[in-house]
C-alpha atoms as a PDB file:
ATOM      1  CA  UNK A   1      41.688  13.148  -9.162  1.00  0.00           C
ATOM      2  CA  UNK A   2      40.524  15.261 -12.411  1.00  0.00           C
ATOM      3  CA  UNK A   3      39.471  11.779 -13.957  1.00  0.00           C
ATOM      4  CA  UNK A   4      37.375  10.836 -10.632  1.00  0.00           C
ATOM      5  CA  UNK A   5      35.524  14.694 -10.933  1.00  0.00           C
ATOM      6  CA  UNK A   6      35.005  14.140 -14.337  1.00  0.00           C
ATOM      7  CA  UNK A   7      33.432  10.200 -14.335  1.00  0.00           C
ATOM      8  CA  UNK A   8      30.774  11.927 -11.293  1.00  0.00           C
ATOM      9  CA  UNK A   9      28.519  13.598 -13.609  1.00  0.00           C
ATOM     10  CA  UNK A  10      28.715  10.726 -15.773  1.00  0.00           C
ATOM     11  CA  UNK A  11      27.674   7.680 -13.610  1.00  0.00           C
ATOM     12  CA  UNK A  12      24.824  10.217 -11.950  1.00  0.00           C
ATOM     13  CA  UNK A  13      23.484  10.957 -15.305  1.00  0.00           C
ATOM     14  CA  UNK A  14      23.714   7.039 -15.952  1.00  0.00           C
ATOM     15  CA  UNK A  15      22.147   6.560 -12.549  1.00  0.00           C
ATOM     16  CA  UNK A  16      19.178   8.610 -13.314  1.00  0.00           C
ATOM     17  CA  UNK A  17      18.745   7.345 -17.207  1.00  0.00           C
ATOM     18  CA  UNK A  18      18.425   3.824 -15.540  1.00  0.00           C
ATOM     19  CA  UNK A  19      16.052   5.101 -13.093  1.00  0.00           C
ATOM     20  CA  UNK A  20      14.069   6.605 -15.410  1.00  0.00           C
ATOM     21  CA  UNK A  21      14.085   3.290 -17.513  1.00  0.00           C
ATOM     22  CA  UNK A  22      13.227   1.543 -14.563  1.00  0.00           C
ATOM     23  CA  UNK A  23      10.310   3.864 -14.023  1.00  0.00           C
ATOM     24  CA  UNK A  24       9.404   3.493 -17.951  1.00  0.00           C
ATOM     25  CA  UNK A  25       9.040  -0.149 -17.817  1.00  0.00           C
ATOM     26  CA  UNK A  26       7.007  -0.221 -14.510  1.00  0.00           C
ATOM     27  CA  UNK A  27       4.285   1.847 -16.392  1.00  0.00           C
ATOM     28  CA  UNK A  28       4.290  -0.333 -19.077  1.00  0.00           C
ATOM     29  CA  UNK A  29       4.250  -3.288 -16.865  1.00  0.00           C
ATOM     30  CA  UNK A  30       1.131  -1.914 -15.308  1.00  0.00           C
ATOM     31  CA  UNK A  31      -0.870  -0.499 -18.306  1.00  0.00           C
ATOM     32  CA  UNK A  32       0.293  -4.235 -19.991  1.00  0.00           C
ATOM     33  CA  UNK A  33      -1.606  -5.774 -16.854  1.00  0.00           C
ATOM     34  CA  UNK A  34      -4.741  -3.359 -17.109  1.00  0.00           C
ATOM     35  CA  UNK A  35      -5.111  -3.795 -20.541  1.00  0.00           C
ATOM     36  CA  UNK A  36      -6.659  -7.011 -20.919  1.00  0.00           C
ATOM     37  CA  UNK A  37      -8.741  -6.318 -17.499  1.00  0.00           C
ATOM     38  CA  UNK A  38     -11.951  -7.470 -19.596  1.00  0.00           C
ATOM     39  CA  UNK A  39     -11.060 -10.500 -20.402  1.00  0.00           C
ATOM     40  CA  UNK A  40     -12.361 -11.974 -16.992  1.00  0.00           C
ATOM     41  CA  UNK A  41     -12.033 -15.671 -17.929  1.00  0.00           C
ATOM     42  CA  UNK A  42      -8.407 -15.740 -18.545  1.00  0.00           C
ATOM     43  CA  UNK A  43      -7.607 -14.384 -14.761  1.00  0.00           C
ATOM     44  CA  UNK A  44     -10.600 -14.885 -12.843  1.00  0.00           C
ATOM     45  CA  UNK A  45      -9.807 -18.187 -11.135  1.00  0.00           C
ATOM     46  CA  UNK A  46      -6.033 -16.670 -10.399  1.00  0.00           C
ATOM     47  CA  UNK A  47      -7.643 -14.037  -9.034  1.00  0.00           C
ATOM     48  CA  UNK A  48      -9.671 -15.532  -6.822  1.00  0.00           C
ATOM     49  CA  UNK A  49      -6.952 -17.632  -5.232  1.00  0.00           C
ATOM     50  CA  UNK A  50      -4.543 -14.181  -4.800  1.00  0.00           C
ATOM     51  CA  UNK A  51      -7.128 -13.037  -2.988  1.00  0.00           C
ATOM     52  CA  UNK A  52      -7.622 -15.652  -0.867  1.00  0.00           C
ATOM     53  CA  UNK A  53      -3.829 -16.063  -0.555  1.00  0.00           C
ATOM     54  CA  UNK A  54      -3.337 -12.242   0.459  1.00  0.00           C
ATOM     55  CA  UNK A  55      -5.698 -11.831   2.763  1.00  0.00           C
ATOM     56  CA  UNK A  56      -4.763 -14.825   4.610  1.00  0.00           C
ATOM     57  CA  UNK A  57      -1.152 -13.714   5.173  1.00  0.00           C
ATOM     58  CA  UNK A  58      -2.535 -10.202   6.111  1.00  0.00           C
ATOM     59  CA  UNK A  59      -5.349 -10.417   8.345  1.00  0.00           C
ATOM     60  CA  UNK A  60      -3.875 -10.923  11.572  1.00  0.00           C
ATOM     61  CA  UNK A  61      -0.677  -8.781  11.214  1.00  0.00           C
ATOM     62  CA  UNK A  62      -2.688  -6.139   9.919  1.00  0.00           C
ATOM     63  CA  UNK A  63      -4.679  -5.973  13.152  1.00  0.00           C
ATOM     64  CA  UNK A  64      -1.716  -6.487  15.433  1.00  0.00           C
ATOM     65  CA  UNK A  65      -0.585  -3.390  14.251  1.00  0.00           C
ATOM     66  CA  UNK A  66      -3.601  -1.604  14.231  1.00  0.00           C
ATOM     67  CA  UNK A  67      -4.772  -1.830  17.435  1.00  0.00           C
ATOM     68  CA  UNK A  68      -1.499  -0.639  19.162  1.00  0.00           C
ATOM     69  CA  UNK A  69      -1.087   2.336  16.626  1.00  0.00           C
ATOM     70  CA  UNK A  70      -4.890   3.125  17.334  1.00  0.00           C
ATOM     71  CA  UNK A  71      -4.081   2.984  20.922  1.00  0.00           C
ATOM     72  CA  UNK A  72      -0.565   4.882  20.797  1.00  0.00           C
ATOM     73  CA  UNK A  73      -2.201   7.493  18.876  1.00  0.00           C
ATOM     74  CA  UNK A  74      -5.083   7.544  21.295  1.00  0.00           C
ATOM     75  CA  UNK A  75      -2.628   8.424  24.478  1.00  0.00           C
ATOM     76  CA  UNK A  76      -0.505  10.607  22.986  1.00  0.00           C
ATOM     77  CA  UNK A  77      -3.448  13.030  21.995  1.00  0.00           C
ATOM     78  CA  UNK A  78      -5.439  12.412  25.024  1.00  0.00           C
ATOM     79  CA  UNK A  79      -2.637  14.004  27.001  1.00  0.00           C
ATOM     80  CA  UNK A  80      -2.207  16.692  25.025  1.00  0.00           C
ATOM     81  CA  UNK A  81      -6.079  17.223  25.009  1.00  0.00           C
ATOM     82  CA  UNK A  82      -6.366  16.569  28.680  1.00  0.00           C
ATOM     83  CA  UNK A  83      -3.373  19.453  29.143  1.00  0.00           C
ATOM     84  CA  UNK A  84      -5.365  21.392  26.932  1.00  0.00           C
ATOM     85  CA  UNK A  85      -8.518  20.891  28.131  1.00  0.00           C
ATOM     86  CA  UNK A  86     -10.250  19.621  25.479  1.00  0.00           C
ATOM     87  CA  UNK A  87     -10.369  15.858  26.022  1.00  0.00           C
ATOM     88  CA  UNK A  88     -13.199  14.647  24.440  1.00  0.00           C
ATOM     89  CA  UNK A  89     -12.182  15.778  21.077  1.00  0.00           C
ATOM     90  CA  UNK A  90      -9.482  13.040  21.162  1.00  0.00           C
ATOM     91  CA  UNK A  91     -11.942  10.862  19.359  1.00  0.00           C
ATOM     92  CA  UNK A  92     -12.593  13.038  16.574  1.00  0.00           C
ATOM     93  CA  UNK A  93      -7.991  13.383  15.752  1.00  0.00           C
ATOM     94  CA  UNK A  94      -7.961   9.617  16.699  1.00  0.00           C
ATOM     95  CA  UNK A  95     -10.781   8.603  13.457  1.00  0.00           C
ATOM     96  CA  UNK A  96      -9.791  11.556  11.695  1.00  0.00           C
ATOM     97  CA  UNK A  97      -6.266  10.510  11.527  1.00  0.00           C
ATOM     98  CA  UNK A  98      -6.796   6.215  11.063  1.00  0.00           C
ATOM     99  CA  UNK A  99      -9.473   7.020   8.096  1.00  0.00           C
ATOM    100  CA  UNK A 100      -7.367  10.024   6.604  1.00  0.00           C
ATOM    101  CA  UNK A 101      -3.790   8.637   6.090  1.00  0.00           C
ATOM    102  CA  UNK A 102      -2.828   5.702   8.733  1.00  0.00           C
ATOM    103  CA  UNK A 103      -4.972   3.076   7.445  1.00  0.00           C
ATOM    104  CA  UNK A 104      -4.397   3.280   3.923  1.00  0.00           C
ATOM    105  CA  UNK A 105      -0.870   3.884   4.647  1.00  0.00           C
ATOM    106  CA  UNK A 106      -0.740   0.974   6.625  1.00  0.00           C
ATOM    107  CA  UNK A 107      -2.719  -1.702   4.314  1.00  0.00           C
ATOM    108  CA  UNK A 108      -0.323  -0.422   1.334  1.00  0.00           C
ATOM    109  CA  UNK A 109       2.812  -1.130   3.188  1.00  0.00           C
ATOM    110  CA  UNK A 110       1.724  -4.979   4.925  1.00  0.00           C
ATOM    111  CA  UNK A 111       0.432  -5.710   1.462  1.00  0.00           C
ATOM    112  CA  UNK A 112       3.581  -4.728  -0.283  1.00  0.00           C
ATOM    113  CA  UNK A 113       5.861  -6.009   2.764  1.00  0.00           C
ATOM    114  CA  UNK A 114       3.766  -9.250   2.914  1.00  0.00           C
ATOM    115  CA  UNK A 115       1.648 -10.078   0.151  1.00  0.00           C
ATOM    116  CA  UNK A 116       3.851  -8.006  -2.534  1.00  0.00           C
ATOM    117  CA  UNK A 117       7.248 -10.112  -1.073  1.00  0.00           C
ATOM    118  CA  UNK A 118       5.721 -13.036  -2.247  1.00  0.00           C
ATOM    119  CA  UNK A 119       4.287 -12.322  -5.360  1.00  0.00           C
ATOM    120  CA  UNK A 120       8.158 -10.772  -6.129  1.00  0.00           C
ATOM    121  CA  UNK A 121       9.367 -14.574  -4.985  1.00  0.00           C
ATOM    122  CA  UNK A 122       7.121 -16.443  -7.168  1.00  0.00           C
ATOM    123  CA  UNK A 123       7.610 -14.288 -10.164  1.00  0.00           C
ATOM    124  CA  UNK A 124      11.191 -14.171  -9.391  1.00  0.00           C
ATOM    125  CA  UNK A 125      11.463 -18.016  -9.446  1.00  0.00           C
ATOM    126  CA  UNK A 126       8.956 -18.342 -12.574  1.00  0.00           C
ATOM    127  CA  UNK A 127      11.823 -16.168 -14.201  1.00  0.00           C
ATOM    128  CA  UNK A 128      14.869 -17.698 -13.257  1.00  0.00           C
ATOM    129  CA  UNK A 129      13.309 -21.312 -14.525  1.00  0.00           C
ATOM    130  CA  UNK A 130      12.064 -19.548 -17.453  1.00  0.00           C
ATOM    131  CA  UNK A 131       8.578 -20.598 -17.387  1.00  0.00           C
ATOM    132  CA  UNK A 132       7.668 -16.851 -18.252  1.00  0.00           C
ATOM    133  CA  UNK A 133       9.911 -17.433 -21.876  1.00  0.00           C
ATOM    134  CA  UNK A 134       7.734 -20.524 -21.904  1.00  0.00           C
ATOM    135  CA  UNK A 135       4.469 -19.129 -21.767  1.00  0.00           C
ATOM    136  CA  UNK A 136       5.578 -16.557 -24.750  1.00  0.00           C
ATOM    137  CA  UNK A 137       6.826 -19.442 -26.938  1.00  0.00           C
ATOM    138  CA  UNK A 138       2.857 -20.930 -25.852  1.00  0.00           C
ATOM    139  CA  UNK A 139       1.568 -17.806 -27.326  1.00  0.00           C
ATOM    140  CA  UNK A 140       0.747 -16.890 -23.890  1.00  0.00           C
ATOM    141  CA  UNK A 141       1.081 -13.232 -22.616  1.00  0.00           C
ATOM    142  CA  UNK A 142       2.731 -13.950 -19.100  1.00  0.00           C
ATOM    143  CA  UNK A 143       1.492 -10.202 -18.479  1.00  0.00           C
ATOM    144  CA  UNK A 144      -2.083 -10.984 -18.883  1.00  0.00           C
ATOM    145  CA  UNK A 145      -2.137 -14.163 -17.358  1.00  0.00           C
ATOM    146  CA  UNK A 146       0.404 -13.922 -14.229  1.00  0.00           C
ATOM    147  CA  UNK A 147       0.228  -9.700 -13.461  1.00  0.00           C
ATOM    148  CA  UNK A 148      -3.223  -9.230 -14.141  1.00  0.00           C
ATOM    149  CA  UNK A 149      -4.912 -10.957 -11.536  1.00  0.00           C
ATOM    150  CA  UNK A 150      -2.359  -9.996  -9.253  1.00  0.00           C
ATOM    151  CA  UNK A 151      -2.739  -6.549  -9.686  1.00  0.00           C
ATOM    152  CA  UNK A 152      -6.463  -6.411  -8.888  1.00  0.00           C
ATOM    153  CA  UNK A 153      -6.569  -8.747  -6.067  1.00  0.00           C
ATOM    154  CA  UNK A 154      -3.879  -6.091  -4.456  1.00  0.00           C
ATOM    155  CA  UNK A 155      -6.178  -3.737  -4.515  1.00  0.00           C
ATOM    156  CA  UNK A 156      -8.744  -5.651  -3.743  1.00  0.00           C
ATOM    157  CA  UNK A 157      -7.585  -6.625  -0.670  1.00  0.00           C
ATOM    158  CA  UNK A 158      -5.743  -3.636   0.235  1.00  0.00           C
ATOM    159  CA  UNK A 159      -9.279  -1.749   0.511  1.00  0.00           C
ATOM    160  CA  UNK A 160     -10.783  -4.567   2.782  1.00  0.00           C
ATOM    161  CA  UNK A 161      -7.287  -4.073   4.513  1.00  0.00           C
ATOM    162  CA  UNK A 162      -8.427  -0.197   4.771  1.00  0.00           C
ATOM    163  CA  UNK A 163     -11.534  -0.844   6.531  1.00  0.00           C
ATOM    164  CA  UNK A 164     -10.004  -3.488   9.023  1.00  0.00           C
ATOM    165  CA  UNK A 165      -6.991  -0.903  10.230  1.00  0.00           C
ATOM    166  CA  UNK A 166      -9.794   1.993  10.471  1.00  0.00           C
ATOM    167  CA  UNK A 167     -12.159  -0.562  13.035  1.00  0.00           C
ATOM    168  CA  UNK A 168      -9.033  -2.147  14.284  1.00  0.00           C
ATOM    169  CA  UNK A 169      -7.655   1.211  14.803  1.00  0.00           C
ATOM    170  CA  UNK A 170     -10.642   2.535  16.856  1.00  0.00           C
ATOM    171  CA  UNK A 171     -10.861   0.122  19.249  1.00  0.00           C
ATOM    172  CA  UNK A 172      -7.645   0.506  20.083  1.00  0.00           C
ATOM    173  CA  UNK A 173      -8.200   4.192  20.456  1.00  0.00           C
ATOM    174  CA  UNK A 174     -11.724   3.584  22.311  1.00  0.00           C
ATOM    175  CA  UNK A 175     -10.246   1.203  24.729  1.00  0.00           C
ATOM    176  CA  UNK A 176      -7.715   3.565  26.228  1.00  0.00           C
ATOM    177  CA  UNK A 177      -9.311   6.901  25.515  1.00  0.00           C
ATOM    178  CA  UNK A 178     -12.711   5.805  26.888  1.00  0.00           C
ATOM    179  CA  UNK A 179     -12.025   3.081  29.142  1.00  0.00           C
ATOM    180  CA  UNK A 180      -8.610   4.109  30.657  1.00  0.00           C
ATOM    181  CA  UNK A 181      -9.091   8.151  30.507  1.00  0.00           C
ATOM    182  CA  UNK A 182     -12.480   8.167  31.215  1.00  0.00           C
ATOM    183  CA  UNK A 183     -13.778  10.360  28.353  1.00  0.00           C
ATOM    184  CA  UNK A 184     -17.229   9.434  27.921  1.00  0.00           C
ATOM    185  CA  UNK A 185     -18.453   6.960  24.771  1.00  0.00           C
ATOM    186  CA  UNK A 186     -21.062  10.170  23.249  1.00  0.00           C
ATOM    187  CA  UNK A 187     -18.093  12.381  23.311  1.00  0.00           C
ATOM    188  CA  UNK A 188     -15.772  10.105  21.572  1.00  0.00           C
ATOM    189  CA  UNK A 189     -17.613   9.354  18.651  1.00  0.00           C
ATOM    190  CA  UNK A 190     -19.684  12.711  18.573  1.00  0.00           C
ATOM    191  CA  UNK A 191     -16.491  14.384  17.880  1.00  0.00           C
ATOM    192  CA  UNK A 192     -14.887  11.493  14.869  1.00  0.00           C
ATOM    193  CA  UNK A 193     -18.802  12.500  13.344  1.00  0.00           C
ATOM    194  CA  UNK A 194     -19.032  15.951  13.262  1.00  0.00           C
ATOM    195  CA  UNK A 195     -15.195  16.529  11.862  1.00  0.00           C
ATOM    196  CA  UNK A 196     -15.430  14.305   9.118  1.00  0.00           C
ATOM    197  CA  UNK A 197     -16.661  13.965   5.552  1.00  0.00           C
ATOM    198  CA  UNK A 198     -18.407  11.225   3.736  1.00  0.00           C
ATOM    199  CA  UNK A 199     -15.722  12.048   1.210  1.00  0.00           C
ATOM    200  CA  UNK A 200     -13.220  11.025   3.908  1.00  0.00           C
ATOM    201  CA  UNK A 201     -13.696   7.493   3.521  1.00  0.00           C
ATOM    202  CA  UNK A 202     -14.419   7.458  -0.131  1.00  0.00           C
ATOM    203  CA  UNK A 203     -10.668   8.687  -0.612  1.00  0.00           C
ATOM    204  CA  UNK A 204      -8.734   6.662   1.986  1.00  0.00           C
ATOM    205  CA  UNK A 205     -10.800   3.476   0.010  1.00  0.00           C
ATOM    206  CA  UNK A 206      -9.573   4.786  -3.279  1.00  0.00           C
ATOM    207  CA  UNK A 207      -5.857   5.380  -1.917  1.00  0.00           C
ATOM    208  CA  UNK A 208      -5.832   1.688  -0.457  1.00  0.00           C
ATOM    209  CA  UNK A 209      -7.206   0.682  -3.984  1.00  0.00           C
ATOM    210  CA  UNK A 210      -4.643   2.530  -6.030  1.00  0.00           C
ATOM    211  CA  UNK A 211      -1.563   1.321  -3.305  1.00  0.00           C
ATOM    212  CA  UNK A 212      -2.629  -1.856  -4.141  1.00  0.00           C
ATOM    213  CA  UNK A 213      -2.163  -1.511  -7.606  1.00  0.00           C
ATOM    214  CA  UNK A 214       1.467   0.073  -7.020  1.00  0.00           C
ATOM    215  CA  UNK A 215       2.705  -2.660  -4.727  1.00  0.00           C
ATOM    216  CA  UNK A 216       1.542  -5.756  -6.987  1.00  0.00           C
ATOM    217  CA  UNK A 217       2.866  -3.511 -10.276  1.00  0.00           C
ATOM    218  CA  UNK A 218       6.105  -2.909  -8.635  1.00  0.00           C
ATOM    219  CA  UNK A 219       6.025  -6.743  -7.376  1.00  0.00           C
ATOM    220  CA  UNK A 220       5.615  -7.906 -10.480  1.00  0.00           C
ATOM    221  CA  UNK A 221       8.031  -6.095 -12.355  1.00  0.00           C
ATOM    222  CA  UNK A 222      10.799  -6.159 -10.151  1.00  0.00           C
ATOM    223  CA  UNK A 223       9.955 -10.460  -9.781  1.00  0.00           C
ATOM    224  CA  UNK A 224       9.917 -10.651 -13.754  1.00  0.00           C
ATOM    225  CA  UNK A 225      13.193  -8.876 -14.090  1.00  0.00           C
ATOM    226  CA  UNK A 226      15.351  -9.779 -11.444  1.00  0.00           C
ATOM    227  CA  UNK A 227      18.965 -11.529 -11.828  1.00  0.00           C
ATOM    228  CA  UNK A 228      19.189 -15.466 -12.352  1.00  0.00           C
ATOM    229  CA  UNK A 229      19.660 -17.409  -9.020  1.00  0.00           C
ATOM    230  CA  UNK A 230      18.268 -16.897  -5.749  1.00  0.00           C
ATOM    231  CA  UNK A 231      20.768 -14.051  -5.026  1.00  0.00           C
ATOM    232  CA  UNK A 232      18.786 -12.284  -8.085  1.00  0.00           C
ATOM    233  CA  UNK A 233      15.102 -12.969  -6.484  1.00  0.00           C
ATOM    234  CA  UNK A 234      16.132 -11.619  -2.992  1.00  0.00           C
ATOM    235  CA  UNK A 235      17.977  -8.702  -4.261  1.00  0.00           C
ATOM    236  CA  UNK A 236      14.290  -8.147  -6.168  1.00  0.00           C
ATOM    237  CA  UNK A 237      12.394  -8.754  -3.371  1.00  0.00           C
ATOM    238  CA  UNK A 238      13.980  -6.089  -1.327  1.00  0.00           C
ATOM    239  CA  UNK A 239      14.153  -3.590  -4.365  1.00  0.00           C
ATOM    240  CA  UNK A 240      10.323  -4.481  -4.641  1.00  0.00           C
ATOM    241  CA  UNK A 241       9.839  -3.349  -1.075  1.00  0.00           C
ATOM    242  CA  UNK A 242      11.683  -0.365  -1.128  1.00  0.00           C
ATOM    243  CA  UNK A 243      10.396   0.993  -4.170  1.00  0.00           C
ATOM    244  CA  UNK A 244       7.160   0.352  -3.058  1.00  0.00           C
ATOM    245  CA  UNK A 245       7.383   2.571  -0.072  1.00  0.00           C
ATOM    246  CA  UNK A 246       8.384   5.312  -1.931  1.00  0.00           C
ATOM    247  CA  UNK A 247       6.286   5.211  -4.517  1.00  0.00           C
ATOM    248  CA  UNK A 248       3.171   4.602  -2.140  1.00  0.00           C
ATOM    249  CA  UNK A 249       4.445   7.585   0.345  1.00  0.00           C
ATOM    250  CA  UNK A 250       4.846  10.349  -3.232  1.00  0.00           C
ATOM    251  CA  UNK A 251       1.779   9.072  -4.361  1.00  0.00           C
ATOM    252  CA  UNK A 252       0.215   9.686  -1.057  1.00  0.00           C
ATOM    253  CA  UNK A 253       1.283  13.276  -0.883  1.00  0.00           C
ATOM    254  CA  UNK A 254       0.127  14.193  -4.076  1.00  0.00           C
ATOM    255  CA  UNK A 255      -3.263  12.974  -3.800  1.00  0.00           C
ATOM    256  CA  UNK A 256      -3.736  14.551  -0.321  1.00  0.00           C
ATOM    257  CA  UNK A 257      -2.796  17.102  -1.768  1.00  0.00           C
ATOM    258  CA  UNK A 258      -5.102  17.424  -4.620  1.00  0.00           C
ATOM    259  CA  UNK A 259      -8.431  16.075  -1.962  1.00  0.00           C
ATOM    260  CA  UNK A 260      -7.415  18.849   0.505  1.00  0.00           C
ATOM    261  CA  UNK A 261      -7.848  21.324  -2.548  1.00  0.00           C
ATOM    262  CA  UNK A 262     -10.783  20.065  -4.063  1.00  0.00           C
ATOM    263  CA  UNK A 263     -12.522  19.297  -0.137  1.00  0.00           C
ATOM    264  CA  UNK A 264     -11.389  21.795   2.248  1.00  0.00           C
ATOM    265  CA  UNK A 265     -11.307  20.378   5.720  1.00  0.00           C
ATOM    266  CA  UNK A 266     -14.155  20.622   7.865  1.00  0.00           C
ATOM    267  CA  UNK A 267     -13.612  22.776  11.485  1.00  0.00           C
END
């Protein structure tokens, strides 16, 4: 029993030195994948077809969801309003909450739980068939060729993902709040207009660009160092997921946090 207390603080200090390594070699596998950003003919044509790739698996779950959350969110505050009296500032929560934290939140995790899945399978299999200690015997960075493009056709896409869940997401919300509860079409949007900020949508696009990033970094990395055999690549791709989330969810806190100081809210 004494032994068992003792090995505790042990594998917990191991436990958060590997974390910490983890965390170490994501960085580097991102900064790695920026650096060579200028080099545009080495990744362009790879970029092109991620892009094309992740934005066809996304589209249309991306506005299945949005719609119904638009909607959900649209009768839960529309009761509360109409108990309140003050219906016809449901449109201005509804917008104000799709543009300020659902639909970046939303395009980070499909593209991660989607997009960033597959890109964690492909590496994953590159790896365990060691094309990617192939391409460094070639004198080929697999960094710069494979992670590169990946990384900004994430982000890419996850800010054209931003603006679909925001229109998606309204009308969803207009349907039932105008349509079903009868609040008239001025009020809905005159509300959404006079509570927001231009500087609203410029930092929901920049969170949905720098999620992006995160989920194809953490794709990447977790693909490129998995275990060998397919046990290995699914183990990765859930890891990738996971991580993902939390990373996206921190990283969405703290930069909320920072806008909210640097733009107070508007009343």
């Amino acid at each position: 029993m004494a032994l068992s207390l003792t090995k505790a603080p042990d594998l917990a200090l191991r436990r958060v030195e590997r974390a910490l390594d983890e965390t170490g070699l994501l960085c580097v596998t991102l900064l790695e994948g920026l650096r060579r950003t200028w080099d545009l003919r080495q990744w362009w044509g790879e970029f092109i077809e991620q892009c094309w790739f992740l934005a066809r698996v996304t589209s249309v779950p991306v506005m299945l969801i949005a719609v119904p959350l638009g909607a959900t969110i649209s009768l839960q505050v529309g009761d509360i309003a109409r108990q309140l009296g003050a219906q016809s500032g449901t449109g201005a929560l509804l917008v104000s909450a799709m543009i300020q934290q659902v639909a970046p939140l939303a395009a980070a995790l499909l593209v991660s739980g989607v997009g960033g899945s597959a890109i964690t399978s492909d590496m994953g299999a590159r790896n365990i068939r060691d094309e990617l200690s192939a391409m460094e015997v070639m004198g080929i960075n697999p960094v710069h060729r494979l992670v590169t493009p990946r990384l900004w056709a994430a982000s890419t896409v996850s800010m054209l993902l931003c603006s679909v869940v925001i229109l998606a997401g309204v009308v969803g919300g207009y349907y039932f709040n105008v349509i079903q509860q009868g609040v008239s079409p001025g009020a809905f949007f005159d509300g959404a207009t006079s509570l927001l900020q231009f500087s609203d949508l410029l930092i929901t696009l920049f969170k949905a660009w720098i999620f992006g990033f995160i989920a194809a970094a953490v794709a990447c990395h977790m693909g490129m160092n998995c275990d060998y055999g397919p046990v290995g690549v699914g183990r990765a791709v859930n890891r990738a997921v996971v991580v993902t989330s939390i990373v996206v969810f921190t990283t969405n806190y703290v930069l909320t946090m920072i806008y909210q100081v640097l733009f107070p809210p508007r009343f």
